[in-house]
Protein backbone atom coordinates (compact mmCIF):
# COMPACT_ATOMS: atom_id res chain seq x y z
CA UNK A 1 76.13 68.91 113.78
CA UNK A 2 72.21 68.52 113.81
CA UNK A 3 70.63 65.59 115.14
CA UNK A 4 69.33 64.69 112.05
CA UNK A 5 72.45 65.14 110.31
CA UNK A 6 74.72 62.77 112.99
CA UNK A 7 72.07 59.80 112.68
CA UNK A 8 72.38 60.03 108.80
CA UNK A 9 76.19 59.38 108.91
CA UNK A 10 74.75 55.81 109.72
CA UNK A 11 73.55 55.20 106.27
CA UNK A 12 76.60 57.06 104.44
CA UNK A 13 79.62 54.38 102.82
CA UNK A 14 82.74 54.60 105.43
CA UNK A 15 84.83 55.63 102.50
CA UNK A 16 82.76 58.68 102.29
CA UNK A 17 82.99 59.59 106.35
CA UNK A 18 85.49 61.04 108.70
CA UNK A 19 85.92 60.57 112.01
CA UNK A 20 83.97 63.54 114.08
CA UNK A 21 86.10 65.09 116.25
CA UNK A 22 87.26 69.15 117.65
CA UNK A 23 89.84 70.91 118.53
CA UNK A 24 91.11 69.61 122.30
CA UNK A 25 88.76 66.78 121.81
CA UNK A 26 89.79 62.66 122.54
CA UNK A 27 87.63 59.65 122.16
CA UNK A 28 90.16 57.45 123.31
CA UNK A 29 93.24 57.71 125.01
CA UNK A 30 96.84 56.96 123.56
CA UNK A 31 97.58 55.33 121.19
CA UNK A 32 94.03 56.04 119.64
CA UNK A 33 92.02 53.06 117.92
CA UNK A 34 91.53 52.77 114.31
CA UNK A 35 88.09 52.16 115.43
CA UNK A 36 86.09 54.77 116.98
CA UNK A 37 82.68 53.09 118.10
CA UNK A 38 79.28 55.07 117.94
CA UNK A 39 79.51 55.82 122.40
CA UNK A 40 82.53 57.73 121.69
CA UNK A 41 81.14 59.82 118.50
CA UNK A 42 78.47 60.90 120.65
CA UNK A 43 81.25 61.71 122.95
CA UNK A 44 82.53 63.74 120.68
CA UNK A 45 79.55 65.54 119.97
CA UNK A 46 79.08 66.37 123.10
CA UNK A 47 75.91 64.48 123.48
CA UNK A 48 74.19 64.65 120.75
CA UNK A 49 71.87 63.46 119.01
CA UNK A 50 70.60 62.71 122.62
CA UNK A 51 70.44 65.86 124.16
CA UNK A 52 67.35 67.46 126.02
CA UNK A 53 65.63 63.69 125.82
CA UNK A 54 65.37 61.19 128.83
CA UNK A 55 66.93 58.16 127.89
CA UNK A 56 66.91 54.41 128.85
CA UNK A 57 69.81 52.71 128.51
CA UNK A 58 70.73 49.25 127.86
CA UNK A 59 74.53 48.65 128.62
CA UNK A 60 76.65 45.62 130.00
CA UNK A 61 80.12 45.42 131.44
CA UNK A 62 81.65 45.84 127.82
CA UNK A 63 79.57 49.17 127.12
CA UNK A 64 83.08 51.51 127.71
CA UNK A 65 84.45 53.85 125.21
CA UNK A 66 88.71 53.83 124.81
CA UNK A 67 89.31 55.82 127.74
CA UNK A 68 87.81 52.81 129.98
CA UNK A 69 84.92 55.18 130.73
CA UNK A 70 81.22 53.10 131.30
CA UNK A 71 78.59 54.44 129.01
CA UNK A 72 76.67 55.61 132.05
CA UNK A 73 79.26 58.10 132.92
CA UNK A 74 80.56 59.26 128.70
CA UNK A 75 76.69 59.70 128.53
CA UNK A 76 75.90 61.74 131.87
CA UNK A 77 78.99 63.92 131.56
CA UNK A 78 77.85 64.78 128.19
CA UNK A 79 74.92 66.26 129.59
CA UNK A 80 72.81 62.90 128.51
CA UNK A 81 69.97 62.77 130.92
CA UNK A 82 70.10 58.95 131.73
CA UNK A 83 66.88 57.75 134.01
CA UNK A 84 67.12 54.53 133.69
CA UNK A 85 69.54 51.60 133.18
CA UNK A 86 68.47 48.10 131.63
CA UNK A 87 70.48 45.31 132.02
CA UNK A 88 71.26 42.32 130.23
CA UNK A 89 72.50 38.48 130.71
CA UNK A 90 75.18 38.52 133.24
CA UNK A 91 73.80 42.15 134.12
CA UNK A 92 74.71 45.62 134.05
CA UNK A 93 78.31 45.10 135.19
CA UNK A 94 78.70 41.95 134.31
CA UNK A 95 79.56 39.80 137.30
CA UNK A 96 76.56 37.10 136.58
CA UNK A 97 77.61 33.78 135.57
CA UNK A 98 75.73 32.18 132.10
CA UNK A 99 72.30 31.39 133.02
CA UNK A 100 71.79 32.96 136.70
CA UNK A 101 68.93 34.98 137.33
CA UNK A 102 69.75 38.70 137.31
CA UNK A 103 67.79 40.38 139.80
CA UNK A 104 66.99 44.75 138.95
CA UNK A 105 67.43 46.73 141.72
CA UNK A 106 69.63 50.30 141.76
CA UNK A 107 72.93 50.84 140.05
CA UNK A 108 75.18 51.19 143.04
CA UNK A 109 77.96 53.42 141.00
CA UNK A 110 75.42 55.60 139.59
CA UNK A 111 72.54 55.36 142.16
CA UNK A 112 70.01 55.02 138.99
CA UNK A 113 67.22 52.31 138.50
CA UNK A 114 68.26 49.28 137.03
CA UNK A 115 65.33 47.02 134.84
CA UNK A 116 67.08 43.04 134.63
CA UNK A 117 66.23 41.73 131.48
CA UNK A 118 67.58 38.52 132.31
CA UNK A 119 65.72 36.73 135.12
CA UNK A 120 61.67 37.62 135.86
CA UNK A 121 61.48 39.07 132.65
CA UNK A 122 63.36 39.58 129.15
CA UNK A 123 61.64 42.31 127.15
CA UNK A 124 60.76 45.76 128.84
CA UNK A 125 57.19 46.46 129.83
CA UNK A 126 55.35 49.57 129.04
CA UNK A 127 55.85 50.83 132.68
CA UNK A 128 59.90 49.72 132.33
CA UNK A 129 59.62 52.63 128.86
CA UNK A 130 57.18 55.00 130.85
CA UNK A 131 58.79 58.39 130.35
CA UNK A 132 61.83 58.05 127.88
CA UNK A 133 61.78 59.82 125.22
CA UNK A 134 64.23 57.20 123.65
CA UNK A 135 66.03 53.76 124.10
CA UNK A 136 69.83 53.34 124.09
CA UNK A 137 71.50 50.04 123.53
CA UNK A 138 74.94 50.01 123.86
CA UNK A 139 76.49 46.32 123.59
CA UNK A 140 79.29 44.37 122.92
CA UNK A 141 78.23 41.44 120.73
CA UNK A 142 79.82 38.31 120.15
CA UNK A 143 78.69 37.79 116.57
CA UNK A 144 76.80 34.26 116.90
CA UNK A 145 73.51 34.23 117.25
CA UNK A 146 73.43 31.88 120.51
CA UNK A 147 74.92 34.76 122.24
CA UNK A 148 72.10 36.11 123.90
CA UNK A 149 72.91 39.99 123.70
CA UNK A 150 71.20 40.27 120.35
CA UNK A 151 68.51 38.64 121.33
CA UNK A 152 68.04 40.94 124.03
CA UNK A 153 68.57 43.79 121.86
CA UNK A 154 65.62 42.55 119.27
CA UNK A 155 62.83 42.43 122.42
CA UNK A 156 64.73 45.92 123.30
CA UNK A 157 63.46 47.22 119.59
CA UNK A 158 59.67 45.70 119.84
CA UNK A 159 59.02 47.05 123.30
CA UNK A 160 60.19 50.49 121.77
CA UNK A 161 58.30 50.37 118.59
CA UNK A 162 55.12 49.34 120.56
CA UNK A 163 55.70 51.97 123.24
CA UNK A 164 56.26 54.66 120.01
CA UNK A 165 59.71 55.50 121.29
CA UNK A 166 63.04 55.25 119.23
CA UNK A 167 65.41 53.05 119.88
CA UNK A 168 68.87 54.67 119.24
CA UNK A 169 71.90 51.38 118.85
CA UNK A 170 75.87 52.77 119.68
CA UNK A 171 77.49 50.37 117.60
CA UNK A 172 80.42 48.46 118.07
CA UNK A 173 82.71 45.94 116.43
CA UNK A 174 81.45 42.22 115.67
CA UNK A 175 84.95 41.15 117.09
CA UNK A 176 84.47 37.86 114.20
CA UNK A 177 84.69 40.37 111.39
CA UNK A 178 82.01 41.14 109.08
CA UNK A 179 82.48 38.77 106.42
CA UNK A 180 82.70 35.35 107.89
CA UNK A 181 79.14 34.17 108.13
CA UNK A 182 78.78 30.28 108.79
CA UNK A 183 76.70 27.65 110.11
CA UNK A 184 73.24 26.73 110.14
CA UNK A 185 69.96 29.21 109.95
CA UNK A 186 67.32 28.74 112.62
CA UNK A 187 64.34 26.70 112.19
CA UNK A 188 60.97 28.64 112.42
CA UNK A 189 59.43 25.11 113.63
CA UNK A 190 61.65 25.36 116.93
CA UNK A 191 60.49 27.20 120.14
CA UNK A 192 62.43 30.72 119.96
CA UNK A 193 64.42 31.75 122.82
CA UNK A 194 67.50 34.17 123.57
CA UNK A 195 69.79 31.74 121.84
CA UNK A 196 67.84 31.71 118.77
CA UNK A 197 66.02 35.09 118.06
CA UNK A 198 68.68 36.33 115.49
CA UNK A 199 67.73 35.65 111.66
CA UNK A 200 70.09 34.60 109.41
CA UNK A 201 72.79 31.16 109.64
CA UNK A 202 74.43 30.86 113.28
CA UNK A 203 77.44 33.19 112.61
CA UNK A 204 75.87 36.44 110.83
CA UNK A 205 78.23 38.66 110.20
CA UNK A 206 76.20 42.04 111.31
CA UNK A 207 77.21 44.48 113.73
CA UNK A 208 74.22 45.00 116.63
CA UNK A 209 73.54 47.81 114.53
CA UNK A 210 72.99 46.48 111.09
CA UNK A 211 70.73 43.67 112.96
CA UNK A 212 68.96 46.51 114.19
CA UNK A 213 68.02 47.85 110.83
CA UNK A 214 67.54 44.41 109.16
CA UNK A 215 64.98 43.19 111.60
CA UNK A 216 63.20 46.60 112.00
CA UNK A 217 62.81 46.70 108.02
CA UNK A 218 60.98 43.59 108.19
CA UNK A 219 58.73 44.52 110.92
CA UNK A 220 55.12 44.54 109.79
CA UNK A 221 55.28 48.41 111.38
CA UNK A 222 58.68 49.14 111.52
CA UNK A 223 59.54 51.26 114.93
CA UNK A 224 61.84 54.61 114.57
CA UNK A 225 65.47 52.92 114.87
CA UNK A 226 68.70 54.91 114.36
CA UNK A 227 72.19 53.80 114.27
CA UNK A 228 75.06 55.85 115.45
CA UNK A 229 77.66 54.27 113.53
CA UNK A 230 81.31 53.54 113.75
CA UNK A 231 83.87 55.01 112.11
CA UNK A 232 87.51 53.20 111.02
CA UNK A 233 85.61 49.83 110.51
CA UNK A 234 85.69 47.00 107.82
CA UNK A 235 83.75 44.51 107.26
CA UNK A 236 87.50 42.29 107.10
CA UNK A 237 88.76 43.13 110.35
CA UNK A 238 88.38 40.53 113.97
CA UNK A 239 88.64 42.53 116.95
CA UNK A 240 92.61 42.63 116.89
CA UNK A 241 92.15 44.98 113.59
CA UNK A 242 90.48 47.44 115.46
CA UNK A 243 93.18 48.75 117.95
CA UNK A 244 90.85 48.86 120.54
CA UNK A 245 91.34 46.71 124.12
CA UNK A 246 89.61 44.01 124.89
CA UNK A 247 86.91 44.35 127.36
CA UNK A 248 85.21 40.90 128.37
CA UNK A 249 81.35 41.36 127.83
CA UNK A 250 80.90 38.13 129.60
CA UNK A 251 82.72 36.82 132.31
CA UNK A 252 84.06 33.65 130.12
CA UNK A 253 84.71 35.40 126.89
CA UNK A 254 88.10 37.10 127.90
CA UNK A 255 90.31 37.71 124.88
CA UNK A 256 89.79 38.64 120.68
CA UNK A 257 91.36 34.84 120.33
CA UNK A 258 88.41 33.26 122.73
CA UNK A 259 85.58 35.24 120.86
CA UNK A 260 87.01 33.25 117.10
CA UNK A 261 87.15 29.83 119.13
CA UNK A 262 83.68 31.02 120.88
CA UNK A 263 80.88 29.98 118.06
CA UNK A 264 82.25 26.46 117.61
CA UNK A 265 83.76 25.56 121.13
CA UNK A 266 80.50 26.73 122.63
CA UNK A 267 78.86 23.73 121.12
CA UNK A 268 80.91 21.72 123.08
CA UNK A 269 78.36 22.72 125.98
CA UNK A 270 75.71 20.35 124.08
CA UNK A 271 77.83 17.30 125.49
CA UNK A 272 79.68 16.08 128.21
CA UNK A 273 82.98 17.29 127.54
CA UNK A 274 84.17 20.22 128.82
CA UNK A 275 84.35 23.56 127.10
CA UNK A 276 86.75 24.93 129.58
CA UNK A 277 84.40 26.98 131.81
CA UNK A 278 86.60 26.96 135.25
CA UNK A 279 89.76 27.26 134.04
CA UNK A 280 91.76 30.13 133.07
CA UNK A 281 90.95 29.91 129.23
CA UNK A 282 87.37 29.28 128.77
CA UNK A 283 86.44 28.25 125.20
CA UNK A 284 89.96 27.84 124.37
CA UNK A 285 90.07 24.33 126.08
CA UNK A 286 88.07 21.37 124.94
CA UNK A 287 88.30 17.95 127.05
CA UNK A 288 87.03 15.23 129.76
CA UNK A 289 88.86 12.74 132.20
CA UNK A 290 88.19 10.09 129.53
CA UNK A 291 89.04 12.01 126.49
CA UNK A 292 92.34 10.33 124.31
CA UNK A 293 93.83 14.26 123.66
CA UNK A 294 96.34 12.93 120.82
CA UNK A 295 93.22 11.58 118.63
CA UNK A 296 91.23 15.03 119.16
CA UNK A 297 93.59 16.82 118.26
CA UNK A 298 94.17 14.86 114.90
CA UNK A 299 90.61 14.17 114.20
CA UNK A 300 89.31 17.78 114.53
CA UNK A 301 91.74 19.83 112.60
CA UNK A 302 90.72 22.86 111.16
CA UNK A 303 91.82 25.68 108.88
CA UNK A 304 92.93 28.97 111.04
CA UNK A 305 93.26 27.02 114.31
CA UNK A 306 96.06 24.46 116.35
CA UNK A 307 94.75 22.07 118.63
CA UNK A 308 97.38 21.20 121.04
CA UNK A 309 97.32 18.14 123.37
CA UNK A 310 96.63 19.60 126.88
CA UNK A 311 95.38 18.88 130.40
CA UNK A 312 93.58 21.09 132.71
CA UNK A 313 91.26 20.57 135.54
CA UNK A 314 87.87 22.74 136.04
CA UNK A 315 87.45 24.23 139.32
CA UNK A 316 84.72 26.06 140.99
CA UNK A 317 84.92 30.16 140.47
CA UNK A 318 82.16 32.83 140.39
CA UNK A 319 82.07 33.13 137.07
CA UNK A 320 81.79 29.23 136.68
CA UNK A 321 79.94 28.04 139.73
CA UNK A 322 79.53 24.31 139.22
CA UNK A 323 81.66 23.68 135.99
CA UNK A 324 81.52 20.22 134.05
CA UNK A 325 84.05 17.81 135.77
CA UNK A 326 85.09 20.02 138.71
CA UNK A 327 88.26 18.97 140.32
CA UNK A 328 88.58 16.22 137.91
CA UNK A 329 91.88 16.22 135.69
CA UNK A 330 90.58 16.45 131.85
CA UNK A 331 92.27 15.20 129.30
CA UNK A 332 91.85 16.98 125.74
CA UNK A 333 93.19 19.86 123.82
CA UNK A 334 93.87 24.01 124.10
CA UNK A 335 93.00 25.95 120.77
CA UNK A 336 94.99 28.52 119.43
CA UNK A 337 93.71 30.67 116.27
CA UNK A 338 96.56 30.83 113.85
CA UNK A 339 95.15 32.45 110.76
CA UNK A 340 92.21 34.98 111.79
CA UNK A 341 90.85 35.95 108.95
CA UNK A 342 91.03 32.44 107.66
CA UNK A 343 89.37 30.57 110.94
CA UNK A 344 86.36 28.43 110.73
CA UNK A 345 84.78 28.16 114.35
CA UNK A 346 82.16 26.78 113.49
CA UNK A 347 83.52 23.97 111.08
CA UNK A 348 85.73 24.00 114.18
CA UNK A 349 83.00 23.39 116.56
CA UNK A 350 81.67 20.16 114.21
CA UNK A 351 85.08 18.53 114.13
CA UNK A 352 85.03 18.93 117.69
CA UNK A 353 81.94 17.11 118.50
CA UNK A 354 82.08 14.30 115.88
CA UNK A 355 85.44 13.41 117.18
CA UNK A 356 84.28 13.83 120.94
CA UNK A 357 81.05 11.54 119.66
CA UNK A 358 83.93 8.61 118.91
CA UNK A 359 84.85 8.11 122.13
CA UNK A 360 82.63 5.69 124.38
CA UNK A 361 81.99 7.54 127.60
CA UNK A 362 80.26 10.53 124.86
CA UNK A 363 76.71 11.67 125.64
CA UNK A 364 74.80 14.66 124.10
CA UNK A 365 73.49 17.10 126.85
CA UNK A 366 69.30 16.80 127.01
CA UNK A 367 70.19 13.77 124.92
CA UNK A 368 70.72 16.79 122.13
CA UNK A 369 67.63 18.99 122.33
CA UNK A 370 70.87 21.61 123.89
CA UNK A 371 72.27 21.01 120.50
CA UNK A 372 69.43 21.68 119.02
CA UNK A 373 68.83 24.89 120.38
CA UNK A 374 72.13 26.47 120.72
CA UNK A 375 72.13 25.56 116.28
CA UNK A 376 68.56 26.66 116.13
CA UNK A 377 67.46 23.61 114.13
CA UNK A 378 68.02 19.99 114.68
CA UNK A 379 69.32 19.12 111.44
CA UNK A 380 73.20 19.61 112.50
CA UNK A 381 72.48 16.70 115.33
CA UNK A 382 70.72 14.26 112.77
CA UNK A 383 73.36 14.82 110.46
CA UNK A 384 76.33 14.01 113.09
CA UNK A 385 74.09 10.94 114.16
CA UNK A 386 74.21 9.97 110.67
CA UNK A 387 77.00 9.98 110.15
CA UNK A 388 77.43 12.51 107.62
CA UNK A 389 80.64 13.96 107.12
CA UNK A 390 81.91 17.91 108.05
CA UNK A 391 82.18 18.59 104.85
CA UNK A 392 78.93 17.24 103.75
CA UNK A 393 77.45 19.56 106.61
CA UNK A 394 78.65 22.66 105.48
CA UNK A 395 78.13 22.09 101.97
CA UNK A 396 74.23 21.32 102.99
CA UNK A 397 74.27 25.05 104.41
CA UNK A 398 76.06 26.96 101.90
CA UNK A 399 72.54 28.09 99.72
CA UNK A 400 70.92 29.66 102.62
CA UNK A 401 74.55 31.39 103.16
CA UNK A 402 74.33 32.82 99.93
CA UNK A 403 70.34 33.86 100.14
CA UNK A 404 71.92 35.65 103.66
CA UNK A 405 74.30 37.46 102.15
CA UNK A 406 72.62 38.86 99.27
CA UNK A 407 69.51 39.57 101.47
CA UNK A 408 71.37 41.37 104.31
CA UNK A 409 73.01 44.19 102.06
CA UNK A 410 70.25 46.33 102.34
CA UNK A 411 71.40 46.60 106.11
CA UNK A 412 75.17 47.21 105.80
CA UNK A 413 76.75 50.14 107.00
CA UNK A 414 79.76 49.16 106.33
């Protein structure tokens, strides 16, 4: 298949697409996925549409295809000539805790150059692009726009476009589904960072790839962005759908049932309460020594999840390295998704913090500018300190859900 040809399969209806695949040929081992992701149909074509170029690439512990393979190796033993490796948040293999400093350096399993993105620096220079012909991403997003990979990805697409190189995305599932967009857009008034540089509300429902073509459209001077696409994928499926294993592209995101709890029990970071970091189920346990667990589970109920009374005590690990209440027994309750195409994380997340807010010993992190920034706009805070109800929340965000949804179809693939 020509280049031009493979890249176009990005912009055809799945209905209308097969799987590309030879004779002797396996993306995945057995059993195969339903999903094949857009690393292993460049696998499958042996490299191309990449061939003959020198390529950056921008990968993280999650960038594997079926067969466990990192995209470093699928690529070079396609014939890909990689030169250089960029590396997100938590870094190129993904042993960074959130928020530590990622320092470049060389690949130690590959012996090639490795650009941090996350420490000194978050968008590539002109020398970082100096002599690629194109720039890979290849990421594992969460599908919430505080998670910082997209973010990362967006600076990715500038620095290309300004350098005059293309910027080719591998896309992959959003493990949320494609459908469930919630919460809260961003507020152009705020200070943008790599929690807030994705448009639309807080859960978008976009694969990296279809942000990639969204944003670039709307670029004053669009840059030359392609999109290898998947193939097997709905807009309806969470990450269970897709047959594929789980791979953690963080260290504390380490199951398909943490990443539907993620976009609302992340919020819980904004306070004093614990959102499980240290423990063995990070984002899947919500609580503090002076949390009553009986009453949190009761007061933030939600459709698609149980809250169960639990108690668990955070304790110090490298991929948590001074969690909230270390060593201290909290008190609160462990989330289980029961319905996952029905789950609300982030009406999940509200309930969560206006019942935490009840209890006397509450107090917002930054006195609530984290809040604010993790949301992208500090009207969810003033409405909680108001005293407005979930409900009322949610309905206040449903006409800017709607403007989303009609205004990102341009952009689906799917």
């Amino acid at each position: 298949m020509k280049r031009r040809a493979f890249l176009a399969a990005a912009a055809v209806p799945l209905a209308s697409r097969r799987a590309i695949s030879g004779p002797g040929e396996s993306v995945a081992t057995t059993p195969s996925p339903t999903v094949v992701v857009g690393l292993e149909r460049v696998l499958a074509e042996k490299g191309a549409p990449l061939l003959g170029r020198s390529i950056g690439l921008l990968g993280h512990a999650a960038s594997v295809a079926a067969d466990g393979r990192h995209a470093i190796d699928v690529l070079r033993d396609s014939g890909v000539r990689v030169v250089r490796l960029f590396g997100p948040e938590h870094g190129l293999r993904g042993l960074a805790a959130a928020g530590e400093k990622v320092a470049g350096g060389v690949d130690a399993a590959s012996g090639l150059p490795v650009v941090s993105l996350y420490g000194d620096r978050t968008k590539p220079t002109p020398d970082d692009l100096r002599g690629l012909d194109a720039l890979v991403v290849d990421l594992q997003d969460a599908g919430v726009r505080f998670y910082t990979y997209a973010s990362t990805m967006l600076l990715c697409l500038e620095a290309a476009a300004d350098a005059r190189i293309e910027a080719i995305v591998l896309d992959r599932p959003n493990p949320i589904g494609g459908e469930r967009v919630e919460g809260p857009e961003r507020d152009p008034e705020l200070p943008f960072s790599l929690v807030s540089m994705a448009p639309g509300p807080l859960l978008h429902g976009l694969t990296l790839g279809e942000m990639a073509r969204l944003t670039n459209a709307r670029r004053t001077k669009p840059g030359r962005v392609s999109v290898v696409s998947m193939s097997g994928w709905s807009r309806g499926m969470t990450w269970t759908n897709t047959g594929r294993p789980w791979v953690n592209p963080s260290p504390n995101l380490r199951s398909a049932e943490a990443a539907l709890a993620y976009p609302g029990t992340c919020l819980v970071e904004a306070t004093n309460a614990s959102e499980g970091r240290g423990t063995d189920a990070p984002f899947l346990l919500v609580g503090a020594p002076w949390v009553k667990a009986d009453a949190l589970a009761r007061e933030a109920a939600t459709p698609g999840f149980a809250l169960e009374p639990a108690t668990f005590t955070p304790v110090a690990s490298p991929a948590a390295p001074k969690p909230k209440h270390q060593d201290a027994l909290c008190h609160g309750v462990r989330v289980r998704v029961t319905d996952a195409t029905g789950a609300k994380p982030f009406e999940l997340g509200l309930r969560l913090l206006v019942a935490l807010r009840r209890h006397s010993e509450f107090a917002w992190v930054r006195e609530g500018a984290w809040l604010d920034t993790l949301t992208g706009t500090r009207s969810v805070r003033a409405a909680i300190e108001r005293g407005d109800s979930v409900d009322a929340i949610l309905a206040a965000q449903a006409p800017a859900i709607l403007r989303w949804r009609a205004a990102r179809k341009s952009a689906l693939l799917y």
